[in-house]
C-alpha atoms as a PDB file:
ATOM      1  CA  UNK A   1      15.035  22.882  18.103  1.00  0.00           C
ATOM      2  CA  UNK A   2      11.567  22.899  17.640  1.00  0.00           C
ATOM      3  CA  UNK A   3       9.149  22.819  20.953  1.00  0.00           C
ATOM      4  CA  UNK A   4       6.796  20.144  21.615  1.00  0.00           C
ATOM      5  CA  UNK A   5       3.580  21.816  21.000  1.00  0.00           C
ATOM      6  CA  UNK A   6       5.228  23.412  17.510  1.00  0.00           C
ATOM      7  CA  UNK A   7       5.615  19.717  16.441  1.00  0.00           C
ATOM      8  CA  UNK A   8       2.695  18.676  17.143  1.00  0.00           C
ATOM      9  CA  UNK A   9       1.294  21.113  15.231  1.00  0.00           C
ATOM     10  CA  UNK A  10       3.407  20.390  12.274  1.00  0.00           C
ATOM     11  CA  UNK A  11       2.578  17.189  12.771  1.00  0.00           C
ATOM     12  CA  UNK A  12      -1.249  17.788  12.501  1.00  0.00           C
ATOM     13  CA  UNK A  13      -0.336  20.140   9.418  1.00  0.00           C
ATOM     14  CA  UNK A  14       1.572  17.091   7.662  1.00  0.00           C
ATOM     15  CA  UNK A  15      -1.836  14.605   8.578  1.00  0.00           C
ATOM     16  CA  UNK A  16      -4.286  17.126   7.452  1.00  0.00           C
ATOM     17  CA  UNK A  17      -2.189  17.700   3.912  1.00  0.00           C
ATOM     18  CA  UNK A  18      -2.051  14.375   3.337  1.00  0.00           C
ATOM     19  CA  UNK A  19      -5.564  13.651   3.795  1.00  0.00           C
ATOM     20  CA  UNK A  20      -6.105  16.437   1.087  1.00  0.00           C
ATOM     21  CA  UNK A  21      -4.161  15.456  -1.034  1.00  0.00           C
ATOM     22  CA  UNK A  22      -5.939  12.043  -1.090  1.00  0.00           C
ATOM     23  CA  UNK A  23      -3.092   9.820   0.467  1.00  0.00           C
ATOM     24  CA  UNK A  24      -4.923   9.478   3.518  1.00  0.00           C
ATOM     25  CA  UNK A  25      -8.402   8.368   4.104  1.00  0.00           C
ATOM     26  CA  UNK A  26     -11.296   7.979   6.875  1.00  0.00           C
ATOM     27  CA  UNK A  27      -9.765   7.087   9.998  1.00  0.00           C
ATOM     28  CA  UNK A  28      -7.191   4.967   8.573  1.00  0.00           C
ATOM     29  CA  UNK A  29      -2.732   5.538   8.995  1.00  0.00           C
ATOM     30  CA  UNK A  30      -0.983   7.092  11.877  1.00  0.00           C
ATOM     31  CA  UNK A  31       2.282   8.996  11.794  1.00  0.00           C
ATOM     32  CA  UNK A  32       4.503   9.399  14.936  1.00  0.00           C
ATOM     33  CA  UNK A  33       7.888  11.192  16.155  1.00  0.00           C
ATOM     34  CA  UNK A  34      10.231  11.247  18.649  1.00  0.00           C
ATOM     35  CA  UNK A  35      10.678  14.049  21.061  1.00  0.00           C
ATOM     36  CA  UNK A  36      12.922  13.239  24.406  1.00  0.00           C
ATOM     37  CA  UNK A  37      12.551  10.024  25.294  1.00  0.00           C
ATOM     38  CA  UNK A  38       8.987   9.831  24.505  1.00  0.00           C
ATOM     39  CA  UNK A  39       7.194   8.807  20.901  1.00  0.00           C
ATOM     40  CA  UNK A  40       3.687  11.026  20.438  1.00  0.00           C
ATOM     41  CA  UNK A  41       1.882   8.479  17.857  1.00  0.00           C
ATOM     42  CA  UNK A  42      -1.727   9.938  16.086  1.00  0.00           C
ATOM     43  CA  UNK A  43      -4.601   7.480  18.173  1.00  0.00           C
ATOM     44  CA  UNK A  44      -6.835   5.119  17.667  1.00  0.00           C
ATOM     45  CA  UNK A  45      -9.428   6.191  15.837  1.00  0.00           C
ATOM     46  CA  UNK A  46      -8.156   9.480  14.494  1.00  0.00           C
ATOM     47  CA  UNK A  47      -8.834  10.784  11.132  1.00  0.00           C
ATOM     48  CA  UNK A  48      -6.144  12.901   9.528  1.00  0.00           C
ATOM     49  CA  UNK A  49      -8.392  15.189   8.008  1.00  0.00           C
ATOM     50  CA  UNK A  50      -9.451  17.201  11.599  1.00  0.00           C
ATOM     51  CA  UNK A  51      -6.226  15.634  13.311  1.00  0.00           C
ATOM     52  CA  UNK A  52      -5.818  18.399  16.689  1.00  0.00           C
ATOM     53  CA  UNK A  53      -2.588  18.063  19.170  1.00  0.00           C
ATOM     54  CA  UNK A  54      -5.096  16.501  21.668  1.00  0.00           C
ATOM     55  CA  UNK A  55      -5.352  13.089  19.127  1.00  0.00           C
ATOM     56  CA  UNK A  56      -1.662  12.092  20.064  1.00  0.00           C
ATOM     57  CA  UNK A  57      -0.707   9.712  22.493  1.00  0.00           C
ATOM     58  CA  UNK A  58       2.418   9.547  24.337  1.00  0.00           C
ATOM     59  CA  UNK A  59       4.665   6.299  24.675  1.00  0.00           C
ATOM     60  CA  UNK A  60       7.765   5.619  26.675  1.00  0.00           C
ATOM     61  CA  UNK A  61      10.481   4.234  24.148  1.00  0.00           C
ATOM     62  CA  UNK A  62      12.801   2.082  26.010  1.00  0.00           C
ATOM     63  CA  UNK A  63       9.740   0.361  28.000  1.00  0.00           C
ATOM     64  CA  UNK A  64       6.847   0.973  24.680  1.00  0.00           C
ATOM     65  CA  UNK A  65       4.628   1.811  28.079  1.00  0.00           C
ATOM     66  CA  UNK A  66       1.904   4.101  27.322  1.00  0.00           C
ATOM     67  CA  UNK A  67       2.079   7.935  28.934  1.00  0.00           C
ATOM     68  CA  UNK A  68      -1.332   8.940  28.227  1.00  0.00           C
ATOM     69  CA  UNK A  69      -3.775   8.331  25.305  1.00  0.00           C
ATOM     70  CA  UNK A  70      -4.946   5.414  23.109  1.00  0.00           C
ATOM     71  CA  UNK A  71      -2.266   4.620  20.545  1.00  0.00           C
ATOM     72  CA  UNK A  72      -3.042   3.585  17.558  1.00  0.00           C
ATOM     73  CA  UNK A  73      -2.513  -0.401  17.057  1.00  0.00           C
ATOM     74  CA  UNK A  74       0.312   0.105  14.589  1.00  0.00           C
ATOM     75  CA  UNK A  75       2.830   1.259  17.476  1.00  0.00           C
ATOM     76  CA  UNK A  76       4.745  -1.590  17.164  1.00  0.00           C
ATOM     77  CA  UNK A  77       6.012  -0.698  13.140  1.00  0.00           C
ATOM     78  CA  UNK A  78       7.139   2.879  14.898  1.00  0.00           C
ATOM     79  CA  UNK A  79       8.397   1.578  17.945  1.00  0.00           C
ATOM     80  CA  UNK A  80      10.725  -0.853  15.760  1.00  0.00           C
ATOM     81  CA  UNK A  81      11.660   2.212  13.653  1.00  0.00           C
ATOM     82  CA  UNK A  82      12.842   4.215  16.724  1.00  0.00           C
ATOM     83  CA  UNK A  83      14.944   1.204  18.626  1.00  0.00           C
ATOM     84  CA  UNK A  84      16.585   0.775  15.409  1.00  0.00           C
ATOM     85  CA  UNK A  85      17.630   3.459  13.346  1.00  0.00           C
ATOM     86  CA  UNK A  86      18.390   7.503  13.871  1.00  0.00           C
ATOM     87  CA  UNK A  87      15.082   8.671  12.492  1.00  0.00           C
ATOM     88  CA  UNK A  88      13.027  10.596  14.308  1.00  0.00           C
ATOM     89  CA  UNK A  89       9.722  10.539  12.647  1.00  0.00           C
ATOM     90  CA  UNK A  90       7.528   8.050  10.515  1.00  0.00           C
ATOM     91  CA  UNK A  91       4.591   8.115   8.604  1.00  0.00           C
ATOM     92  CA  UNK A  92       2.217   5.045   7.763  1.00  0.00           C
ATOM     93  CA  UNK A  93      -0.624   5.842   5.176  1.00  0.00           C
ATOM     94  CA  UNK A  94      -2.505   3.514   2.773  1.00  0.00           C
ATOM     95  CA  UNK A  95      -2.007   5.670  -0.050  1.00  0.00           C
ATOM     96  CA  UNK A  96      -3.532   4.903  -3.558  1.00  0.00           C
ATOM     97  CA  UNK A  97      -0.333   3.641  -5.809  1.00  0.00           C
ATOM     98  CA  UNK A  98       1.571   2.100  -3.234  1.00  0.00           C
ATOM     99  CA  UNK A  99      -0.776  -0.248  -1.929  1.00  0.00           C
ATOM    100  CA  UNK A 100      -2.013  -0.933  -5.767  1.00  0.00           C
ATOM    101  CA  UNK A 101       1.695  -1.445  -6.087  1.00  0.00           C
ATOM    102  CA  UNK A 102       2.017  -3.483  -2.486  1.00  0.00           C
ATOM    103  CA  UNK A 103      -0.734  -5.650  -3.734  1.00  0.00           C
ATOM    104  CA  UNK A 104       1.453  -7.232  -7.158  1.00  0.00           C
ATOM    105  CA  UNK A 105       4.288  -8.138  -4.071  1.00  0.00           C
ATOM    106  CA  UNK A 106       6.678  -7.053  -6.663  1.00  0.00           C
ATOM    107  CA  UNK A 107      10.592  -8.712  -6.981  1.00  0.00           C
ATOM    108  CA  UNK A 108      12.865  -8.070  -5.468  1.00  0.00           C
ATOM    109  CA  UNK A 109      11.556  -7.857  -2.152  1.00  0.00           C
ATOM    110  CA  UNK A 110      14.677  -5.893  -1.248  1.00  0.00           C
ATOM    111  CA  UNK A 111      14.043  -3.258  -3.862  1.00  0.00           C
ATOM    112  CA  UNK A 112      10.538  -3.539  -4.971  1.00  0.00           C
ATOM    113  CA  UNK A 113       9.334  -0.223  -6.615  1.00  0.00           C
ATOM    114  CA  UNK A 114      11.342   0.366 -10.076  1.00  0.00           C
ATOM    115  CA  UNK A 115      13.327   3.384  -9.979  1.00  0.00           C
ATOM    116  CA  UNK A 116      11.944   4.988 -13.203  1.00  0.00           C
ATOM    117  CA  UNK A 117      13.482   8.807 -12.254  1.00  0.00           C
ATOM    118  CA  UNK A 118      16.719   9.462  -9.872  1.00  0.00           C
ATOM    119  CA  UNK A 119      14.330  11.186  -7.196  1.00  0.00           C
ATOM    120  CA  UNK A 120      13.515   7.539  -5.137  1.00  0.00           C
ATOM    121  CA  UNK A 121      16.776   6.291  -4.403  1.00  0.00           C
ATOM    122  CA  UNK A 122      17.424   9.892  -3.973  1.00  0.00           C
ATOM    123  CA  UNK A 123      15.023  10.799  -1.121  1.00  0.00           C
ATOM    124  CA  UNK A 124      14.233   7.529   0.086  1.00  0.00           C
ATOM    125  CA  UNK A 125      16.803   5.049  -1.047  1.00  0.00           C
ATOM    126  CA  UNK A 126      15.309   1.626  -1.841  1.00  0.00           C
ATOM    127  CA  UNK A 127      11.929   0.209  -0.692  1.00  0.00           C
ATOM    128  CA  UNK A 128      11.485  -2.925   0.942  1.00  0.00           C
ATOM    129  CA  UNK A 129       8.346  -5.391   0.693  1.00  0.00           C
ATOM    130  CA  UNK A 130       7.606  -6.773   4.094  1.00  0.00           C
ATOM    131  CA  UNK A 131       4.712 -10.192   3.983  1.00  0.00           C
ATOM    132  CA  UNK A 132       1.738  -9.279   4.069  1.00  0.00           C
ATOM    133  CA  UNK A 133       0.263  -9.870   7.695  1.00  0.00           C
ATOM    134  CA  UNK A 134      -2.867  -8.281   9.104  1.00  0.00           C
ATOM    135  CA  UNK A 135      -2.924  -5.040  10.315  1.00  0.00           C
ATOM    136  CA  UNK A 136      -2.198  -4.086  14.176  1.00  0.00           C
ATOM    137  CA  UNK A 137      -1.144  -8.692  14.504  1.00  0.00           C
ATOM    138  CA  UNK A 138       1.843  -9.429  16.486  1.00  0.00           C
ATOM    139  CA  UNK A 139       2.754 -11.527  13.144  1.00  0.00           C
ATOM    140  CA  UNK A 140       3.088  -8.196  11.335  1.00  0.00           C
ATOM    141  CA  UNK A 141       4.884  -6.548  13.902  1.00  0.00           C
ATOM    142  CA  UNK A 142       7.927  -9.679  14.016  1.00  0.00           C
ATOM    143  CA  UNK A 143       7.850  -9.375  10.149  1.00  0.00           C
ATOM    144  CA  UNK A 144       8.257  -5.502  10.233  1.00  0.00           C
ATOM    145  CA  UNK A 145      10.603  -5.639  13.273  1.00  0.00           C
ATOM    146  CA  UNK A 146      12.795  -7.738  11.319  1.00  0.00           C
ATOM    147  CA  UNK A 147      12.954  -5.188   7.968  1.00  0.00           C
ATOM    148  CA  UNK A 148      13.305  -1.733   9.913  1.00  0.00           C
ATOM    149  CA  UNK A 149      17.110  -1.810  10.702  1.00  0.00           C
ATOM    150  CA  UNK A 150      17.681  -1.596   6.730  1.00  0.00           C
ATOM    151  CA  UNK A 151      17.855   1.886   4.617  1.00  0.00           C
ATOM    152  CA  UNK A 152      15.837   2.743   2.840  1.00  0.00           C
ATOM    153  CA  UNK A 153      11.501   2.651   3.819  1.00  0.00           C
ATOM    154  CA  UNK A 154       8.777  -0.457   3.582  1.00  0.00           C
ATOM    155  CA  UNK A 155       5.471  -1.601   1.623  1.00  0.00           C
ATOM    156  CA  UNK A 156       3.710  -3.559   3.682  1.00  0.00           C
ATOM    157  CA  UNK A 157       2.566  -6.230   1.174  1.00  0.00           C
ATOM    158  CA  UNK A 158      -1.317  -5.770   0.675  1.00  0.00           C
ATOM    159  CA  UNK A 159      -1.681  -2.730   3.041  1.00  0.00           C
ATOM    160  CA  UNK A 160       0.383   0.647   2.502  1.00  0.00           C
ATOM    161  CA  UNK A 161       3.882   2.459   2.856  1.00  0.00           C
ATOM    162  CA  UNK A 162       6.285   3.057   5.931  1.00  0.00           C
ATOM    163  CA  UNK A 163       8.185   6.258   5.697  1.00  0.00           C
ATOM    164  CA  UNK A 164      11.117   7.037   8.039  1.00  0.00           C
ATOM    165  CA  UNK A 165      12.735  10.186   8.450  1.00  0.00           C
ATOM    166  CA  UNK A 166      15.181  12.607  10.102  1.00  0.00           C
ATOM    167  CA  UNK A 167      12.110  14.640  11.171  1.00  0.00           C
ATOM    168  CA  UNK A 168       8.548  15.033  10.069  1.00  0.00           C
ATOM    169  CA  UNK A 169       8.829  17.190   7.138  1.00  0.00           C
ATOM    170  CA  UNK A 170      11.376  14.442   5.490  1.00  0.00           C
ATOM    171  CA  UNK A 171       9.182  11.631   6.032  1.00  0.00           C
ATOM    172  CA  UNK A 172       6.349  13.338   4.542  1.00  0.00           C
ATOM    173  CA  UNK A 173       8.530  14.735   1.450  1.00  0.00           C
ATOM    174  CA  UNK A 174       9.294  10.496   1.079  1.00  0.00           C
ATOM    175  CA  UNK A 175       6.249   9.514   1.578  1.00  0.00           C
ATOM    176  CA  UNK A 176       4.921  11.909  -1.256  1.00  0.00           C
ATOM    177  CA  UNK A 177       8.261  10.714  -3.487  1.00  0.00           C
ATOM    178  CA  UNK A 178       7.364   6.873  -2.774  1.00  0.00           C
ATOM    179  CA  UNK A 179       3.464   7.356  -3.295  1.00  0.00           C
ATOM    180  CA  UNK A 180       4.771   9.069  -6.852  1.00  0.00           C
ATOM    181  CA  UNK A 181       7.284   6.688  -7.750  1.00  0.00           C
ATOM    182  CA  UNK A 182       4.314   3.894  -7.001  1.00  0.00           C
ATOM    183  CA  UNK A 183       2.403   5.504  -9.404  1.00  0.00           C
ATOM    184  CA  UNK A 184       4.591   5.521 -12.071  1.00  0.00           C
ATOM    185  CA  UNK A 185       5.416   1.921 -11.557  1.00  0.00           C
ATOM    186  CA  UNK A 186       1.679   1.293 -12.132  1.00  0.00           C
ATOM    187  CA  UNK A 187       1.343   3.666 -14.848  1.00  0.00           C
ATOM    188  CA  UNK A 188       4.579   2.176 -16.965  1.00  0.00           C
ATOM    189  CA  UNK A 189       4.269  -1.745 -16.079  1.00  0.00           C
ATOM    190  CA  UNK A 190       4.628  -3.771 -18.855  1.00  0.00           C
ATOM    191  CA  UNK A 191       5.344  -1.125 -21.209  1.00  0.00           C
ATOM    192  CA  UNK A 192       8.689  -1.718 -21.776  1.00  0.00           C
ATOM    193  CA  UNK A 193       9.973   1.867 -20.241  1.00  0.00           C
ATOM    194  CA  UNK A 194      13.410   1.765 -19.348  1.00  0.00           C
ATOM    195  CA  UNK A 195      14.529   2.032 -15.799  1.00  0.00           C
ATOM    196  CA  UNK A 196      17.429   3.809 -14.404  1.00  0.00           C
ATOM    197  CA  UNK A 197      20.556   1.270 -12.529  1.00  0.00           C
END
């Protein structure tokens, strides 16, 4: 098992990759993962590009009391992650494709990005749109809350993706899948492209 300050650095590895790599801009998305009985959550404010171990604040899970730090306003989607399912890591970003994608509020809501290659349901399993509400609201937090028990990970209608995972490097690796898969589903709309069962 990893030690605290090793994931935090992996953590800050994973934020300044995706930043690179364009799915992450400004000061905008958080990620966050478990570690004892205490979620460390990228604050307020940060920008993933320069993120250090000193940007992370710490949270009490069972009571969502904050340890120390300024959390960014989006603990409530991670918090409802953590009280609901096994993972122990998640990653919010605004990425390009998905939040094109989030912004059509594509149908099914239960299953909303096409899968157009096996690797999705694969990695990820299938993506749920959650209402749009406005970022960091209680209204978006009840919506969310409501959608985290189920498989799979989230678009957050009009905003980004929600990644879940087992630990940090899997909910990066889905993040990266859904961001793709996204893309594809913008790319091949309306085109007639056949899409797998």
């Amino acid at each position: 098992m990893s030690t605290l300050p090793e994931t935090l650095e992996c953590a800050c590895w994973i934020a300044r990759q995706l930043f690179a790599r364009r799915l992450s801009n400004g000061a905008t998305g958080n990620l966050s993962f478990r570690f004892g009985h205490a979620v460390y959550i990228t604050g307020s404010g940060t920008c993933f590009g320069n993120l250090t171990p000193q940007d992370f604040a710490c949270v009490d899970l069972e009571t969502g009391q904050v340890v120390a730090g300024r959390p960014s306003k989006e603990l409530p989607l991670h918090l409802a992650v953590y009280r609901r399912r096994e993972d122990r890591a998640v990653v919010h970003i605004h990425s390009p494709y998905a939040t094109l994608w989030s912004c059509l509020e594509p149908e099914p809501r239960e299953d909303c990005v096409p899968h157009y290659t096996p690797y999705l349901r694969m990695k990820v399993g299938n993506i749920r749109l959650v209402p749009y509400a406005p970022p960091g609201s209680p209204e978006l937090a009840e919506a969310f809350s409501s959608a985290a028990a189920h498989p799979g990970a989230w678009l957050l209608a009009h905003h980004g993706m929600v990644v879940a995972g087992k630990d940090l490097m899997s909910a990066f690796a889905g993040a990266e899948e859904l961001e793709e898969s996204c893309r594809l589903a913008w790319l091949l709309q309306d085109r007639g492209a056949s899409r797998l069962s």
